[in-house]
Protein backbone atom coordinates (compact mmCIF):
# COMPACT_ATOMS: atom_id res chain seq x y z
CA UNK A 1 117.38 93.97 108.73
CA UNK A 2 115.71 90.94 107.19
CA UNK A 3 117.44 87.45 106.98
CA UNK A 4 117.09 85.76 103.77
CA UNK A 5 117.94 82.21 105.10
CA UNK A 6 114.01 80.82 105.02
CA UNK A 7 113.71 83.15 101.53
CA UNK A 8 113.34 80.99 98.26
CA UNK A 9 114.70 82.64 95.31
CA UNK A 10 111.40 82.96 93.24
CA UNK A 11 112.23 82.11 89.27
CA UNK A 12 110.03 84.82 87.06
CA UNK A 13 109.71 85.73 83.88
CA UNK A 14 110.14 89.53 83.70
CA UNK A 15 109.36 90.49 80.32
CA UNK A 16 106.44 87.71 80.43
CA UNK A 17 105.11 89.39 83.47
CA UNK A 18 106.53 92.97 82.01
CA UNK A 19 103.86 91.86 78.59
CA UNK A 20 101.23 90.45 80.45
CA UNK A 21 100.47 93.86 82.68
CA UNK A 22 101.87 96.31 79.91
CA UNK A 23 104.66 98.19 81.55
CA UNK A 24 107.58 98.50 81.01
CA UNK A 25 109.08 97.10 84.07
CA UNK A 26 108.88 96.35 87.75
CA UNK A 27 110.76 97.95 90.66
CA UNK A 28 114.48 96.91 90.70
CA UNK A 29 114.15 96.86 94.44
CA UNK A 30 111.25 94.49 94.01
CA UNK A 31 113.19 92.55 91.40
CA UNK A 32 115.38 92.00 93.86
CA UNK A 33 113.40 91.31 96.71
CA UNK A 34 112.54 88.50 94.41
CA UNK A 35 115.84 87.52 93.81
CA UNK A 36 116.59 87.25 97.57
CA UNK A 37 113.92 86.21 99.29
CA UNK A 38 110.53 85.06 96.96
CA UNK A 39 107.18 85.43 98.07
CA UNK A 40 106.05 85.27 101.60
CA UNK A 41 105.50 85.95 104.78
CA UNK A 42 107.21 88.60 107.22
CA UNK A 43 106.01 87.90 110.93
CA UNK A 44 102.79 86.07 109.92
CA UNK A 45 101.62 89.56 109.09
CA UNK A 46 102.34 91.04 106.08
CA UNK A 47 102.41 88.92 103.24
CA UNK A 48 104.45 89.72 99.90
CA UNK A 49 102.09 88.18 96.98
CA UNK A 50 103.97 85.99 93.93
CA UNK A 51 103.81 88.19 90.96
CA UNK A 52 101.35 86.68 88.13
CA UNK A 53 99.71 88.07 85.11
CA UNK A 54 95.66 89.27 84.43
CA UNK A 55 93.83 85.72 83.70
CA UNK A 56 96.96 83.61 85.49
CA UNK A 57 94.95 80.16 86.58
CA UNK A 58 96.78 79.84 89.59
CA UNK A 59 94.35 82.78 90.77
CA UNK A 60 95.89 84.76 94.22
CA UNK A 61 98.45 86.66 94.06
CA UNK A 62 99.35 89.98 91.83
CA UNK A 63 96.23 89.57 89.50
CA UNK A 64 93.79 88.70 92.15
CA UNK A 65 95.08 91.13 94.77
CA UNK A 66 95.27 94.44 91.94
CA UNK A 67 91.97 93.48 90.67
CA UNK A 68 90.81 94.12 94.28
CA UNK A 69 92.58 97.21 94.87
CA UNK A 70 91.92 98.54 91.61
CA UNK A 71 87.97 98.26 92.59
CA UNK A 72 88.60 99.97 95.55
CA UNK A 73 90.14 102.89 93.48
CA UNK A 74 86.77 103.59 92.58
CA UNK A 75 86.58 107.23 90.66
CA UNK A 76 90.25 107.97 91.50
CA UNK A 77 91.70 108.52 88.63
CA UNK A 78 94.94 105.93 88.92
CA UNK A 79 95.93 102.89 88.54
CA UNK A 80 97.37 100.55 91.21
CA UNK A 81 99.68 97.21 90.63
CA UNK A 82 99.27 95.05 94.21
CA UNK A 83 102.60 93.44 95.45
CA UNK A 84 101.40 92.64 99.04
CA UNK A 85 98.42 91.96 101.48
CA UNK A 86 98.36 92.27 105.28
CA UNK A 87 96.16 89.68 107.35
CA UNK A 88 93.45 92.23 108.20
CA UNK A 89 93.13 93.39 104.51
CA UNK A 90 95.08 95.95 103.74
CA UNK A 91 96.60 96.12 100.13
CA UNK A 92 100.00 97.09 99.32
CA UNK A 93 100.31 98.60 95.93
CA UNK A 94 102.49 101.00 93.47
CA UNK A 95 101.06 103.73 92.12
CA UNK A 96 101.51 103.09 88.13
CA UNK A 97 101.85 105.77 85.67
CA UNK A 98 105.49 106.99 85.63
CA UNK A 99 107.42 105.38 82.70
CA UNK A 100 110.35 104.47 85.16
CA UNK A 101 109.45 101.90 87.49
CA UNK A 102 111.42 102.50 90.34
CA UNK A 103 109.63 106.16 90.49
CA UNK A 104 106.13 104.10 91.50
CA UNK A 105 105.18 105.15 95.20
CA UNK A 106 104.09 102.50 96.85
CA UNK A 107 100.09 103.40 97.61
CA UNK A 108 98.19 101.24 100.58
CA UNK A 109 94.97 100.77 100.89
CA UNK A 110 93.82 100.61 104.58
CA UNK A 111 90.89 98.45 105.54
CA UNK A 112 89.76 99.99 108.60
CA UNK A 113 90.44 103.96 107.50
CA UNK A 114 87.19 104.93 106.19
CA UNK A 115 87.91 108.27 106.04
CA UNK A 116 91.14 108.62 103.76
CA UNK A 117 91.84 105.20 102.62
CA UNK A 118 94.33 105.31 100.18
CA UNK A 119 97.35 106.67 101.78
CA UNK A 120 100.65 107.44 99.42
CA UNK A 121 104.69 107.42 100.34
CA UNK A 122 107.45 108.49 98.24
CA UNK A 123 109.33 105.18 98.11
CA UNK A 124 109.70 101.78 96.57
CA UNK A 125 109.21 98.37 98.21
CA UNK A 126 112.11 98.07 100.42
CA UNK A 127 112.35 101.88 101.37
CA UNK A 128 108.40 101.42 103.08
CA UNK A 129 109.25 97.99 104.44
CA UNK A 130 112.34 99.57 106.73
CA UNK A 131 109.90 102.58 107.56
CA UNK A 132 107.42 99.95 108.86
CA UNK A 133 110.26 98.31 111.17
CA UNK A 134 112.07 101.28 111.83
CA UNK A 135 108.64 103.28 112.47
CA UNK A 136 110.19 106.23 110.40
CA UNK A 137 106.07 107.15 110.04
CA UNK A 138 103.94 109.45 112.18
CA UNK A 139 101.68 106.17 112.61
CA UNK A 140 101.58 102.77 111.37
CA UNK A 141 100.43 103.03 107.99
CA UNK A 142 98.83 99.27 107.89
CA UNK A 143 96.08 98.05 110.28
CA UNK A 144 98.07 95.30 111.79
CA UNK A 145 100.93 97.07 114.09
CA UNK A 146 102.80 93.10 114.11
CA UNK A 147 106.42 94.66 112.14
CA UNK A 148 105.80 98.26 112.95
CA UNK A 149 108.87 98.96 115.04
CA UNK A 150 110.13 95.40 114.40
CA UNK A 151 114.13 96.18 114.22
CA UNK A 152 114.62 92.10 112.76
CA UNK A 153 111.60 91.12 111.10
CA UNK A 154 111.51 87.27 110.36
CA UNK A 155 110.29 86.03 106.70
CA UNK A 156 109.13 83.00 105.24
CA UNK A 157 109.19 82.07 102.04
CA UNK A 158 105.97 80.17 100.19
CA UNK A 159 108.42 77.09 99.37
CA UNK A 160 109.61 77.24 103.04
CA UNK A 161 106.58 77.20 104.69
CA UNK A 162 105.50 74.34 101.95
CA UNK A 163 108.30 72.45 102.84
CA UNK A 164 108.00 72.69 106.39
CA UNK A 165 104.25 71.73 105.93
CA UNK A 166 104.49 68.76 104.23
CA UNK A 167 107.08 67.53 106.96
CA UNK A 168 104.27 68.33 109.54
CA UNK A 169 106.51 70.91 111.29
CA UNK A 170 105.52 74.83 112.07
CA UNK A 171 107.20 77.21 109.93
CA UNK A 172 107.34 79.33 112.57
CA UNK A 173 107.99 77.77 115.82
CA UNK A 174 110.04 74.58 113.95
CA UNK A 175 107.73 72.37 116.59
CA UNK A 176 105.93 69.39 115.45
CA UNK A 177 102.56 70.74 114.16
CA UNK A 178 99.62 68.11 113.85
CA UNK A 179 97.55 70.22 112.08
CA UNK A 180 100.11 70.76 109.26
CA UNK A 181 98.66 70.40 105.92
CA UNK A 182 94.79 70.13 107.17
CA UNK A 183 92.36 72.52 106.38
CA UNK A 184 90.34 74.35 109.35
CA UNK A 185 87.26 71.90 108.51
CA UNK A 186 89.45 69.02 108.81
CA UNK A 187 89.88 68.00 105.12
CA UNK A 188 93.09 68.14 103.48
């Protein structure tokens, strides 16, 4: 459903990463998705974060996106490991706990819900990612509706959209871009 060709296998360190959270592994449908297509973007929208350890200097990503979520957990009593963001806010998590990896739901946390914001689905990675573009959910489950019902999503990989950055061309549109590389306040 997705095209790999912009994806950019990412190179990780499993049992590094596997250490530095203490599990005892990660999704092999996430491993994959790793494998394939690397951190990135799908439709400008939903944006899978580059898995990194608890006290990782490069800040963003997994560490800085579960530390958020696991805040918002609050007196819950589980634990959540963040593999994606959307660009109003929502967090993408699994729901940690079972000693088999690939029996984590993935749990979201929705922004604008303020009623029941943690909402749960029996499923890894992948399997919620082809609900979202086949809508296989009573409603979208995210607060951004950009790939719900989106049959061929488009993603981006980080080193893509790097790449395409640094050559001053939109990752998206493949048009010259003058604003490539510049911050919003001008500075670079």
């Amino acid at each position: 459903m997705m095209a790999p060709e912009f994806g950019a296998s990412d190179p990780v360190d499993w049992r590094w990463l596997e250490a530095g959270w203490g599990v005892t592994g990660f999704p092999s449908d996430y491993i994959d998705f790793m494998s394939r297509y690397g951190a990135g973007e799908i439709e400008e929208s939903l944006y899978i974060v580059p898995p990194n350890i608890p006290g990782d200097p490069g800040g963003g990503g997994m560490f800085y996106n579960t530390e958020i979520a696991n805040g918002l957990v609050g007196s819950e009593s589980f634990s959540v490991l963040a593999w994606g963001v959307t660009v109003v806010g929502d967090i993408l998590c699994w729901k940690i706990g079972h000693s088999d990896p690939d029996q984590w739901p993935v749990i979201v946390w929705k922004r604008d819900d303020f009623t029941s914001p943690w909402l749960e689905f029996d499923c890894g990675l992948s399997g919620f990612l082809v609900g979202m573009f086949l809508r296989e959910y009573a409603t979208c489950p995210i607060g951004d509706s950009t790939v719900w019902g989106c049959p061929a999503p488009k993603f981006l990989s980080n080193a893509y959209i790097r790449r395409c950055e640094e050559e001053g061309v939109d990752p998206w549109t493949g048009e010259p871009d003058p604003y490539a590389g510049r911050s919003i306040d001008g500075y670079s």
